[in-house]
PDB file of N, CA and C in Angstrom:
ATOM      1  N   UNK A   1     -24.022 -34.566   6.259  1.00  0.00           N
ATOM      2  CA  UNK A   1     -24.786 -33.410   5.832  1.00  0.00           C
ATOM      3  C   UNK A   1     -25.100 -33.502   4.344  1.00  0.00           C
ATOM      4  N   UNK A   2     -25.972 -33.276   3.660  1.00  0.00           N
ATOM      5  CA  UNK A   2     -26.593 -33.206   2.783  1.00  0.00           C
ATOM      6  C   UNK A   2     -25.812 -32.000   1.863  1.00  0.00           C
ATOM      7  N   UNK A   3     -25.520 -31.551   2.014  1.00  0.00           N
ATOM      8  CA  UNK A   3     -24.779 -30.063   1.527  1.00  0.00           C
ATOM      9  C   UNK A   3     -23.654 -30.665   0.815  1.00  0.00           C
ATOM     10  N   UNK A   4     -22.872 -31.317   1.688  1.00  0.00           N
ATOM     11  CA  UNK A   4     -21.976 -31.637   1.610  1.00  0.00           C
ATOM     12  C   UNK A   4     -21.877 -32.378   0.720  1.00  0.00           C
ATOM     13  N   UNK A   5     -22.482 -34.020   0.596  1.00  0.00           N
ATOM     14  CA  UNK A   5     -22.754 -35.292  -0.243  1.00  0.00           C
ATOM     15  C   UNK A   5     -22.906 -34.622  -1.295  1.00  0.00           C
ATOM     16  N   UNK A   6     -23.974 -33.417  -1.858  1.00  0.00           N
ATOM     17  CA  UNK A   6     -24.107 -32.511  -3.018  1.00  0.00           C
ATOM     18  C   UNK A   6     -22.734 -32.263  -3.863  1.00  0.00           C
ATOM     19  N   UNK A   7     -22.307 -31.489  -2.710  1.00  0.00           N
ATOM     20  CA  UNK A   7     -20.896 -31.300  -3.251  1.00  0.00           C
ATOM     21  C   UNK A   7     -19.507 -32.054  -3.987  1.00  0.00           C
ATOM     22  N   UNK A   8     -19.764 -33.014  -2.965  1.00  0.00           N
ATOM     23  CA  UNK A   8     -18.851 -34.367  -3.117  1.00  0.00           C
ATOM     24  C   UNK A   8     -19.197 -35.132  -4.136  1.00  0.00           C
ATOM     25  N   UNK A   9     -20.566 -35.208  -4.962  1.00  0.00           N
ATOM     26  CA  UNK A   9     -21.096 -35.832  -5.972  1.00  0.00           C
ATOM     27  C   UNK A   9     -20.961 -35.001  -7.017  1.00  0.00           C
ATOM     28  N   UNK A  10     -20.487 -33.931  -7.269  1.00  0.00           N
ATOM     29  CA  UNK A  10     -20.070 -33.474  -8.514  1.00  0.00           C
ATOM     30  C   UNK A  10     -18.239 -33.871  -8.425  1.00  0.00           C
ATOM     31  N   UNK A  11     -17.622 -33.383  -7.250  1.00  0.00           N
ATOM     32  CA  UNK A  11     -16.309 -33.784  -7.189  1.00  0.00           C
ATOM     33  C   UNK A  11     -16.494 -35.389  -7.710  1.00  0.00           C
ATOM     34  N   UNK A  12     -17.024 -36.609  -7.427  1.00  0.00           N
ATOM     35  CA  UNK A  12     -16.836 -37.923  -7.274  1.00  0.00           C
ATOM     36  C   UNK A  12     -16.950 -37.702  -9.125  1.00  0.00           C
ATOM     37  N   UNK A  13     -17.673 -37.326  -9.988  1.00  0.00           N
ATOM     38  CA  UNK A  13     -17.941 -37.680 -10.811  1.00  0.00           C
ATOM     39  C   UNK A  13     -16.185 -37.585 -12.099  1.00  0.00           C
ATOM     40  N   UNK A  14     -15.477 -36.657 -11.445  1.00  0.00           N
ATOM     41  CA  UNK A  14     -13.893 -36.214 -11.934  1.00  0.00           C
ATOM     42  C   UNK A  14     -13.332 -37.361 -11.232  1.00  0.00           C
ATOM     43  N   UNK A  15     -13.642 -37.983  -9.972  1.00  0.00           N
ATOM     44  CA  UNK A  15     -12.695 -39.006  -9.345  1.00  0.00           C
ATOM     45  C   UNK A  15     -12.657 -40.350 -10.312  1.00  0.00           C
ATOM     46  N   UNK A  16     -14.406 -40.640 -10.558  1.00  0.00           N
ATOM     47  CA  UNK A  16     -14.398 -41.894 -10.908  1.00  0.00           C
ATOM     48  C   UNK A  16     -14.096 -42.250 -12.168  1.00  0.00           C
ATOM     49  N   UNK A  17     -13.952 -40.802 -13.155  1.00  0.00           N
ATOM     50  CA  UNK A  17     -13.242 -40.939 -14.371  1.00  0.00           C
ATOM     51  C   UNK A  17     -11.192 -41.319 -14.704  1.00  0.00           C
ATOM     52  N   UNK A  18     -10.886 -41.775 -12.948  1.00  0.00           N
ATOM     53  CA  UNK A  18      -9.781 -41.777 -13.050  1.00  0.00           C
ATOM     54  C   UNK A  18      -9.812 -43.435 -11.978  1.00  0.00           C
ATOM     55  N   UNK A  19     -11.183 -43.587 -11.682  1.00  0.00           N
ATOM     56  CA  UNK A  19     -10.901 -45.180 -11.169  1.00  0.00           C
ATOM     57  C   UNK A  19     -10.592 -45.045  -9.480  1.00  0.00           C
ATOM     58  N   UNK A  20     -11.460 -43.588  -9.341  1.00  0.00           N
ATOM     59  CA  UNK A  20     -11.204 -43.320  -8.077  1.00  0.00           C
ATOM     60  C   UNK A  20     -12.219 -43.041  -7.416  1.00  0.00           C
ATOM     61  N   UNK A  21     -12.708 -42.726  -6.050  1.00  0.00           N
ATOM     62  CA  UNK A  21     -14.088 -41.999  -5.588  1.00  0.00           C
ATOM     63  C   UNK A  21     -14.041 -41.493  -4.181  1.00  0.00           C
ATOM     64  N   UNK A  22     -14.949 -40.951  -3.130  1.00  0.00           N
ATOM     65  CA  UNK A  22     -14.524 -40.013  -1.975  1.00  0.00           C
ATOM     66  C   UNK A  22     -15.975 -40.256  -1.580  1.00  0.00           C
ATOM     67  N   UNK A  23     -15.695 -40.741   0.143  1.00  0.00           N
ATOM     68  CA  UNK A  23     -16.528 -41.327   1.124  1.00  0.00           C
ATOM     69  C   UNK A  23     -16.720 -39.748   1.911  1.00  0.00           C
ATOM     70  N   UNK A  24     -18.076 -39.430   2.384  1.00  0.00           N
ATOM     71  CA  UNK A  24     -17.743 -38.348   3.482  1.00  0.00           C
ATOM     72  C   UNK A  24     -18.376 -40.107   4.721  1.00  0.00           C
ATOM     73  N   UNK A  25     -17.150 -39.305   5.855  1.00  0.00           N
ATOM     74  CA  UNK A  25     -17.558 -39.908   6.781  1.00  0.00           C
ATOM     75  C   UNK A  25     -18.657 -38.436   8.295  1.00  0.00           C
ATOM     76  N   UNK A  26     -17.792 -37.763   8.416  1.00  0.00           N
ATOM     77  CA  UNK A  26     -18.525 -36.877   9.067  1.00  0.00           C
ATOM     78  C   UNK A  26     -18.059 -35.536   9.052  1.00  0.00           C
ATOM     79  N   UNK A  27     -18.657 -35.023   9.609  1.00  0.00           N
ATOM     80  CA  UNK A  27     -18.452 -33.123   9.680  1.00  0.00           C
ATOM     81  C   UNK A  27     -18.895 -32.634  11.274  1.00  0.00           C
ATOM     82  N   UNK A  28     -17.720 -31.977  11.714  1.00  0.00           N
ATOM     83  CA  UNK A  28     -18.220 -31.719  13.073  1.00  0.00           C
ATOM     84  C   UNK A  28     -17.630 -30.022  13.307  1.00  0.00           C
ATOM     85  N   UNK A  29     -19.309 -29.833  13.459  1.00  0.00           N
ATOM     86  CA  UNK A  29     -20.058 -28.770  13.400  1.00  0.00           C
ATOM     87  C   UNK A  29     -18.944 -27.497  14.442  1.00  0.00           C
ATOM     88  N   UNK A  30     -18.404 -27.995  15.261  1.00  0.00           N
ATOM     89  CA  UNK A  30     -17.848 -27.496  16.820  1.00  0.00           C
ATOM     90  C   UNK A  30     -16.184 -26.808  15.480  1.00  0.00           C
ATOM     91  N   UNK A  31     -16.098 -27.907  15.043  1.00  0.00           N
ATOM     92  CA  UNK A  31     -14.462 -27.232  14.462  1.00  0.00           C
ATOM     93  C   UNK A  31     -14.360 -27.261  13.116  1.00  0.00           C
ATOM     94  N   UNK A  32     -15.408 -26.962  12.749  1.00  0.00           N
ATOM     95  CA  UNK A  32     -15.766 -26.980  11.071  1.00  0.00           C
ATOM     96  C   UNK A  32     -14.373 -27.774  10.450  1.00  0.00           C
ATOM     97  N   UNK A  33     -14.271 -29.392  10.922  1.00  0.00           N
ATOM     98  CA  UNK A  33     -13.551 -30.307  10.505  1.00  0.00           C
ATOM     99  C   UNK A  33     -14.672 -31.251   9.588  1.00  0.00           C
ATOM    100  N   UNK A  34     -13.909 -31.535   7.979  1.00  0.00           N
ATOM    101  CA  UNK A  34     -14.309 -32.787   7.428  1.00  0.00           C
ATOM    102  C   UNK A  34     -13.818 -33.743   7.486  1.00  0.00           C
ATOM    103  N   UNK A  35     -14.529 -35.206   7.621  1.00  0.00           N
ATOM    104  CA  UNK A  35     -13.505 -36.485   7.149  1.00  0.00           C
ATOM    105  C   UNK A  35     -13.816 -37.323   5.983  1.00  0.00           C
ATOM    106  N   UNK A  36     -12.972 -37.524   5.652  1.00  0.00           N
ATOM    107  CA  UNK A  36     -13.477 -38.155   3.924  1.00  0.00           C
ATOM    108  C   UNK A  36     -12.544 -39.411   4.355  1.00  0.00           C
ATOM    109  N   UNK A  37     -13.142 -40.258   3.330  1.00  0.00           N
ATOM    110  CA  UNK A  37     -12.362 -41.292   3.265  1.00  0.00           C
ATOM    111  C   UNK A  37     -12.213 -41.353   1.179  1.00  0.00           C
ATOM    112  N   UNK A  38     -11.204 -41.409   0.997  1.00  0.00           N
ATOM    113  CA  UNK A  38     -10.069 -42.037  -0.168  1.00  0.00           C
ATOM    114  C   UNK A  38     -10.582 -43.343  -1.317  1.00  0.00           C
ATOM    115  N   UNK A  39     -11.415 -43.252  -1.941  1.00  0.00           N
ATOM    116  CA  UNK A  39     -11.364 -44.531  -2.537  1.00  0.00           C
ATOM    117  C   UNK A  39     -11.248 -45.333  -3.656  1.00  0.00           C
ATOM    118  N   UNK A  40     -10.778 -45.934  -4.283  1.00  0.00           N
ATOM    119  CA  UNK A  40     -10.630 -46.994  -5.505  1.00  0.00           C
ATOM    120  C   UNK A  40      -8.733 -46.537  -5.871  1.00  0.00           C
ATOM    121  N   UNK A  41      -9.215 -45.414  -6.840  1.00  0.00           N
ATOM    122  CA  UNK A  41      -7.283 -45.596  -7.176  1.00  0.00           C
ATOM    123  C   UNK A  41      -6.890 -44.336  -6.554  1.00  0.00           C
ATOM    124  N   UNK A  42      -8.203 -43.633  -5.527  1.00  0.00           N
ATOM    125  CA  UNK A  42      -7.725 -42.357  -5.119  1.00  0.00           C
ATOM    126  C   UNK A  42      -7.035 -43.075  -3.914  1.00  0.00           C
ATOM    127  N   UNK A  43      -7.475 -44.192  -2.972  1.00  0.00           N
ATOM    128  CA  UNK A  43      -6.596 -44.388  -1.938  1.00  0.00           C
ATOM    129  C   UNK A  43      -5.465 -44.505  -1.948  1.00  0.00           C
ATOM    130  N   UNK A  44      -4.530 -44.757  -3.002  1.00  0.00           N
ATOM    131  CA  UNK A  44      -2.904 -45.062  -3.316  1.00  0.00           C
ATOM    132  C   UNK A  44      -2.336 -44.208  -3.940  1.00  0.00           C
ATOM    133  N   UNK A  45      -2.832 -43.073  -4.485  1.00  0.00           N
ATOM    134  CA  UNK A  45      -2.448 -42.064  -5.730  1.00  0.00           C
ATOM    135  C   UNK A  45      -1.658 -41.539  -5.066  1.00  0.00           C
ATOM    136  N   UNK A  46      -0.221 -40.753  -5.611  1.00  0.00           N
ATOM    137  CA  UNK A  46       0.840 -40.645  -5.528  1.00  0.00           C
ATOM    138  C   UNK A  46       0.076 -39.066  -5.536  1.00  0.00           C
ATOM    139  N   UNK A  47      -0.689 -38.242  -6.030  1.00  0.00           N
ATOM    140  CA  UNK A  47      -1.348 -36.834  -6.036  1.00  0.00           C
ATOM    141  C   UNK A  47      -2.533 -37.181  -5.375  1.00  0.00           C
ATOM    142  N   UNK A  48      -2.535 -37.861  -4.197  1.00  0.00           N
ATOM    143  CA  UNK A  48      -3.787 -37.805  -3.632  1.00  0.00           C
ATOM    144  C   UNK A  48      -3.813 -36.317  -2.741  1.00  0.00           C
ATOM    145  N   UNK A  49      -3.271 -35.992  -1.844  1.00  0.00           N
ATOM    146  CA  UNK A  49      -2.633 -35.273  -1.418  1.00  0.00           C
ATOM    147  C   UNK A  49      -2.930 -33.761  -1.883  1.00  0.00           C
ATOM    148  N   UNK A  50      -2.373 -33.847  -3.247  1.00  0.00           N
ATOM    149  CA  UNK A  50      -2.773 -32.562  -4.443  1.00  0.00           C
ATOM    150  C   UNK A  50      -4.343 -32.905  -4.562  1.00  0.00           C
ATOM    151  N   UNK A  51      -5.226 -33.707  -4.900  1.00  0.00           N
ATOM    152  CA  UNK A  51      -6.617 -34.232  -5.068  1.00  0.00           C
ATOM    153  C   UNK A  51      -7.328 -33.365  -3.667  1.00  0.00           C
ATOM    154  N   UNK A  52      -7.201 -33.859  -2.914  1.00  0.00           N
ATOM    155  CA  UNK A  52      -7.774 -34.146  -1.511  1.00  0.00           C
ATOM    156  C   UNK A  52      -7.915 -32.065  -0.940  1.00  0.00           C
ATOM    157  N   UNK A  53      -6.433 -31.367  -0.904  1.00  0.00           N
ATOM    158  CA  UNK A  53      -6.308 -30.082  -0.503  1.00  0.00           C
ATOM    159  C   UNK A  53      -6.648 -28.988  -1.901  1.00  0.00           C
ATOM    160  N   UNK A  54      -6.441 -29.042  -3.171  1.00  0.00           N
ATOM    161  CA  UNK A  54      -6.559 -28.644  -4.483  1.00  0.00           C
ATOM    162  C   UNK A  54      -7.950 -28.826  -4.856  1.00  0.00           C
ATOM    163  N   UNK A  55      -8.402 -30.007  -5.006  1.00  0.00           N
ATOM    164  CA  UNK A  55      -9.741 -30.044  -5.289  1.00  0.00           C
ATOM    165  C   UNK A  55     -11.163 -30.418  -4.091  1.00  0.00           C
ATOM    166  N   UNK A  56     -10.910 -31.207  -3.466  1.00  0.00           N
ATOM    167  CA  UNK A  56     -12.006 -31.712  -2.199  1.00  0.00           C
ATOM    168  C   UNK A  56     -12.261 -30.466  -0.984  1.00  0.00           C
ATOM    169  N   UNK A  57     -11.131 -30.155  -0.674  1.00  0.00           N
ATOM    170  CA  UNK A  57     -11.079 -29.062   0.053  1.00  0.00           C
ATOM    171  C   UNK A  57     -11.641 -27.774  -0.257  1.00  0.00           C
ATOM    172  N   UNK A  58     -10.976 -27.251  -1.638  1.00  0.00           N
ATOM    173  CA  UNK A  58     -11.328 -25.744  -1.668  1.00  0.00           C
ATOM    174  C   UNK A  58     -12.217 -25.771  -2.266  1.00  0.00           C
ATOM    175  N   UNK A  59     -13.352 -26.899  -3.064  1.00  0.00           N
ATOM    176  CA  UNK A  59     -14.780 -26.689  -3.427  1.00  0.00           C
ATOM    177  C   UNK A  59     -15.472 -26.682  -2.226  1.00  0.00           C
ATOM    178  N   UNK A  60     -15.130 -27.501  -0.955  1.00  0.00           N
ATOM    179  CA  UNK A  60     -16.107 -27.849   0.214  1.00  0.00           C
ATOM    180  C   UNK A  60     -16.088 -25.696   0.924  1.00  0.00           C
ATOM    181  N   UNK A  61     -14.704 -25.876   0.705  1.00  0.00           N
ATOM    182  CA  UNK A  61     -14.175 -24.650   1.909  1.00  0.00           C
ATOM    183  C   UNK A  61     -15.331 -23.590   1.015  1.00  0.00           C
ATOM    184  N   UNK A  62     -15.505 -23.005  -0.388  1.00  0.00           N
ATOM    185  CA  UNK A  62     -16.161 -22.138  -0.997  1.00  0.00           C
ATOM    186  C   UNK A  62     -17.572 -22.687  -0.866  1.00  0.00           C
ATOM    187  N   UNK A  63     -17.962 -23.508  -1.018  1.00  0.00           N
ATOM    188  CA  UNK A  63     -19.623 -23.567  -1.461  1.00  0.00           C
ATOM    189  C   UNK A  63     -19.889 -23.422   0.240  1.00  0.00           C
ATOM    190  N   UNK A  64     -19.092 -23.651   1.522  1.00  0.00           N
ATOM    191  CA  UNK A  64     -19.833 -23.859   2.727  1.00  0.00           C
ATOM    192  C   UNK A  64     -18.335 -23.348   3.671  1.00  0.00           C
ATOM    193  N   UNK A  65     -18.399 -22.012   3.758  1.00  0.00           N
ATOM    194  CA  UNK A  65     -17.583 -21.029   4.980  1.00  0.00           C
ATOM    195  C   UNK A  65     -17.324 -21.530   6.130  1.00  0.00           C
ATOM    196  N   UNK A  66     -18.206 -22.509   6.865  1.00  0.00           N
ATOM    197  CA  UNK A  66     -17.983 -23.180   8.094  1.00  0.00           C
ATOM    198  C   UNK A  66     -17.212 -24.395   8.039  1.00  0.00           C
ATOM    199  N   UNK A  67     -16.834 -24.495   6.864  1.00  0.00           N
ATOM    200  CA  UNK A  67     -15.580 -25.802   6.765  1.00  0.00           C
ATOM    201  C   UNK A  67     -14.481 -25.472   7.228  1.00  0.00           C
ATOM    202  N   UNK A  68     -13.835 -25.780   7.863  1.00  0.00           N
ATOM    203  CA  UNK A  68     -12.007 -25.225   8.282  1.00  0.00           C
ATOM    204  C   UNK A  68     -10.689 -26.377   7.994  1.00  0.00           C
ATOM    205  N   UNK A  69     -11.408 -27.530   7.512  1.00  0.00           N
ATOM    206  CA  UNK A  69     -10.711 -28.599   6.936  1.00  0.00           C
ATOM    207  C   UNK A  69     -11.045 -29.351   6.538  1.00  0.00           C
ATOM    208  N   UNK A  70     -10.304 -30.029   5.437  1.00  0.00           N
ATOM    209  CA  UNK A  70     -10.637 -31.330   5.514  1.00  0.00           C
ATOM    210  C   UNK A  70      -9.578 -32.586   5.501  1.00  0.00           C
ATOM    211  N   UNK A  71      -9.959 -33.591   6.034  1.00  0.00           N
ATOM    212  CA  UNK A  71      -9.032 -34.231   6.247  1.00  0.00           C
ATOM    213  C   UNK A  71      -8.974 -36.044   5.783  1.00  0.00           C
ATOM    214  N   UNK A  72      -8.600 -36.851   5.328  1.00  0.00           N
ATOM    215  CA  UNK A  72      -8.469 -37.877   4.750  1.00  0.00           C
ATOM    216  C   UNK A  72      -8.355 -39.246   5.788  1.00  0.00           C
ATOM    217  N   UNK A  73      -9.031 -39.782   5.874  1.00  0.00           N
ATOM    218  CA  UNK A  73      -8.643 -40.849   7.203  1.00  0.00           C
ATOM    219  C   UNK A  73      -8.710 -42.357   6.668  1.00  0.00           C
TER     220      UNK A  73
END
């Protein structure tokens, strides 16, 4: 979704200042589930975890109500 990538491209721009960055893989519409994928030094980070639910999540969950997760794969 386009909405989304929007979103994720202001988040990516805080990731990659740390040598890190964030894949959307899909969004399904039925269980307002996201999947992201993890990448550069975000895949191993010891606060990915804190990253992923703290920041990826509750910008997606506010800018777009039909999100109900997101999840890291």
């Amino acid at each position: 979704m386009e909405k989304i990538e929007k979103i994720l491209d202001k988040i990516r721009t805080y990731l990659q200042m740390d040598g890190g960055n964030v894949e959307f893989v899909s969004f399904d519409d039925k269980t307002g589930a996201v999947k992201i994928k993890l990448q550069g030094a975000c895949a191993h980070c010891p606060i990915s975890d804190f990253t992923l639910k703290n920041l990826i999540e509750q910008e997606l969950k506010s800018a777009m109500p039909e999100i109900n997760s997101v999840e890291a794969i």
